[in-house]
Protein backbone atom coordinates (compact mmCIF):
# COMPACT_ATOMS: atom_id res chain seq x y z
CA UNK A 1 10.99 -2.23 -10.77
CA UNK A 2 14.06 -4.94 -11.01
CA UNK A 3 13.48 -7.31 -14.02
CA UNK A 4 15.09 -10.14 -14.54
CA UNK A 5 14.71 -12.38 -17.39
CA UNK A 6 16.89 -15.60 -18.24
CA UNK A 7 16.91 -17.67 -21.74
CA UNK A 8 19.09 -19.96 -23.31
CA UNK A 9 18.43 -23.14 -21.84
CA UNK A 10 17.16 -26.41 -23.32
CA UNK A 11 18.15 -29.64 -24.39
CA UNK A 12 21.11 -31.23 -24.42
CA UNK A 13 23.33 -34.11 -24.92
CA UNK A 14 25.91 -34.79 -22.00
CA UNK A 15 29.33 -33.10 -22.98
CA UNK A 16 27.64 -30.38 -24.59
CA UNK A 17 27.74 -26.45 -24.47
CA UNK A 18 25.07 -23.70 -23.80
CA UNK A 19 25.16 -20.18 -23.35
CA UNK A 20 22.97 -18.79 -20.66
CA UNK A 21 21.84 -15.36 -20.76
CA UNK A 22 20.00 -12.92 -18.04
CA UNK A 23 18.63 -9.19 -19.14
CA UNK A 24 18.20 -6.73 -16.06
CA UNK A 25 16.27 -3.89 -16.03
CA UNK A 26 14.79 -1.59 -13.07
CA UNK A 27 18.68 -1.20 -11.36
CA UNK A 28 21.67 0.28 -12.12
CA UNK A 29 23.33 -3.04 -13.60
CA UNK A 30 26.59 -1.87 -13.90
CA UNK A 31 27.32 -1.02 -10.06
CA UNK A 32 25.54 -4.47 -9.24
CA UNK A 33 27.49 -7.68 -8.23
CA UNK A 34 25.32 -10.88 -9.92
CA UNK A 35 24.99 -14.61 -9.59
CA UNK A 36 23.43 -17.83 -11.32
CA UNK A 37 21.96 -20.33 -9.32
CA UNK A 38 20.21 -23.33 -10.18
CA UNK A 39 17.58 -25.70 -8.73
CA UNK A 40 17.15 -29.16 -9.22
CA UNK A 41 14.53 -31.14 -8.74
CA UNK A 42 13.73 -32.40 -5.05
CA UNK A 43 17.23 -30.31 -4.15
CA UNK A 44 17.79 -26.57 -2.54
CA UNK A 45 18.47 -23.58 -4.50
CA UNK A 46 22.23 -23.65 -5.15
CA UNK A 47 24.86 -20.79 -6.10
CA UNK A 48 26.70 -21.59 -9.24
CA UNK A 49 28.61 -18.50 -9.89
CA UNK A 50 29.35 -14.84 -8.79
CA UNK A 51 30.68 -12.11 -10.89
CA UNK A 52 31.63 -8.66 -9.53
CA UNK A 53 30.65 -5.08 -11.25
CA UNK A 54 33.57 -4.74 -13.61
CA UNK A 55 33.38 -8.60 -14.56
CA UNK A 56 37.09 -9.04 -13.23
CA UNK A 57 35.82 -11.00 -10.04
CA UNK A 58 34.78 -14.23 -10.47
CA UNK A 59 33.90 -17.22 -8.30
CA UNK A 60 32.36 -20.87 -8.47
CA UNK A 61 30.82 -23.54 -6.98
CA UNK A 62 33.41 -26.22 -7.04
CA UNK A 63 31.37 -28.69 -9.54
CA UNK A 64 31.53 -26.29 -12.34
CA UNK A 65 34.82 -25.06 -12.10
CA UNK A 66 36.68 -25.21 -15.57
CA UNK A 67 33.48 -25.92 -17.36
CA UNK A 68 31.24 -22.72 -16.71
CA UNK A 69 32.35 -19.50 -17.46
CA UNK A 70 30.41 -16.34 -15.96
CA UNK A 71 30.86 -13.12 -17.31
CA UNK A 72 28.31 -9.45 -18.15
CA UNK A 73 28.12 -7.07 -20.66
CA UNK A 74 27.27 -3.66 -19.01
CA UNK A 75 26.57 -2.29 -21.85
CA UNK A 76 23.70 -4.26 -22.20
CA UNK A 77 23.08 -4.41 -19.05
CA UNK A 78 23.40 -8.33 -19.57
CA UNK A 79 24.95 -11.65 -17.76
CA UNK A 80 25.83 -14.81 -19.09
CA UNK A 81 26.93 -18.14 -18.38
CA UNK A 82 28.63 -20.13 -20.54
CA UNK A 83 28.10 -23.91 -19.91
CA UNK A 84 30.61 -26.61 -21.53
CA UNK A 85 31.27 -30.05 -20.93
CA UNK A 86 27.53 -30.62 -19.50
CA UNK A 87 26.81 -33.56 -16.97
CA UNK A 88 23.24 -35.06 -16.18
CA UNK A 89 23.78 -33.33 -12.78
CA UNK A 90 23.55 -29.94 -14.09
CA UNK A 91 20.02 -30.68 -14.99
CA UNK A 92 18.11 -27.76 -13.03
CA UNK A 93 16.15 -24.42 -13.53
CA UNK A 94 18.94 -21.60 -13.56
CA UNK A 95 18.00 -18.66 -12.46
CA UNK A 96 19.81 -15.15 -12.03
CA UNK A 97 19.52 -13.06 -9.13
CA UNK A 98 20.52 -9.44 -7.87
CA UNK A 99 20.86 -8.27 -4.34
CA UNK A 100 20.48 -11.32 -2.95
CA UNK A 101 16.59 -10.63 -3.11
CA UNK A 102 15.53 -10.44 -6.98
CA UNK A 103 14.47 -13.37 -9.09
CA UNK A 104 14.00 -13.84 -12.98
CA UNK A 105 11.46 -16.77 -13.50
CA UNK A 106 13.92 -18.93 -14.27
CA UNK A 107 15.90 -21.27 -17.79
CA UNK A 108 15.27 -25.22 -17.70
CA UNK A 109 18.58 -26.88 -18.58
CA UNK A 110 17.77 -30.09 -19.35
CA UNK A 111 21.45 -32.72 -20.02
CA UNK A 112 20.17 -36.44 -21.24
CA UNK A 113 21.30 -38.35 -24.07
């Protein structure tokens, strides 16, 4: 069955970096577009990023662009996002999801001084 399982999230200080990661399992990761999205509280589920199969197609949602970085490692069948520059609004639950239909459980990023 798909797995999905995020970690990297946490605490940090506003205008600081963390590194997202998401381990898949159950799928054959490497022919699989993937995306982040995060959900804040009282707010919708909201895409933050896209990346295609080979890692060479990339897109945003505008209020991370130049500060978040997606990217995979097939290999390890493995998908990260790189967060820099943090804000308090990127406080949320990030979660990473396949097919449009599968869920990991979810990373609390937490941005407060």
């Amino acid at each position: 069955q798909v797995q999905l399982v995020e970690s990297g999230g946490g605490l940090v200080q506003p205008g600081g970096s963390l590194r997202l990661s998401c381990e898949a399992s159950g799928f054959a990761f490497s022919s699989s577009p993937m995306s982040w999205y995060r959900q804040a509280p009282g707010k919708e589920r909201e895409l933050v990023a896209t990346i295609g199969r080979r890692g060479m197609s990339r897109t945003y949602v505008d209020s991370v662009k130049g500060r978040f970085t997606i990217s995979r490692d097939n290999a390890k069948n493995t998908m990260y996002l790189q967060m820099s520059n943090l804000k308090h609004e990127d406080t949320a639950v990030y979660y990473c999801n396949v097919f449009s239909v599968y869920w990991g459980q979810g990373t609390q990023v937490t941005v407060s001084s």
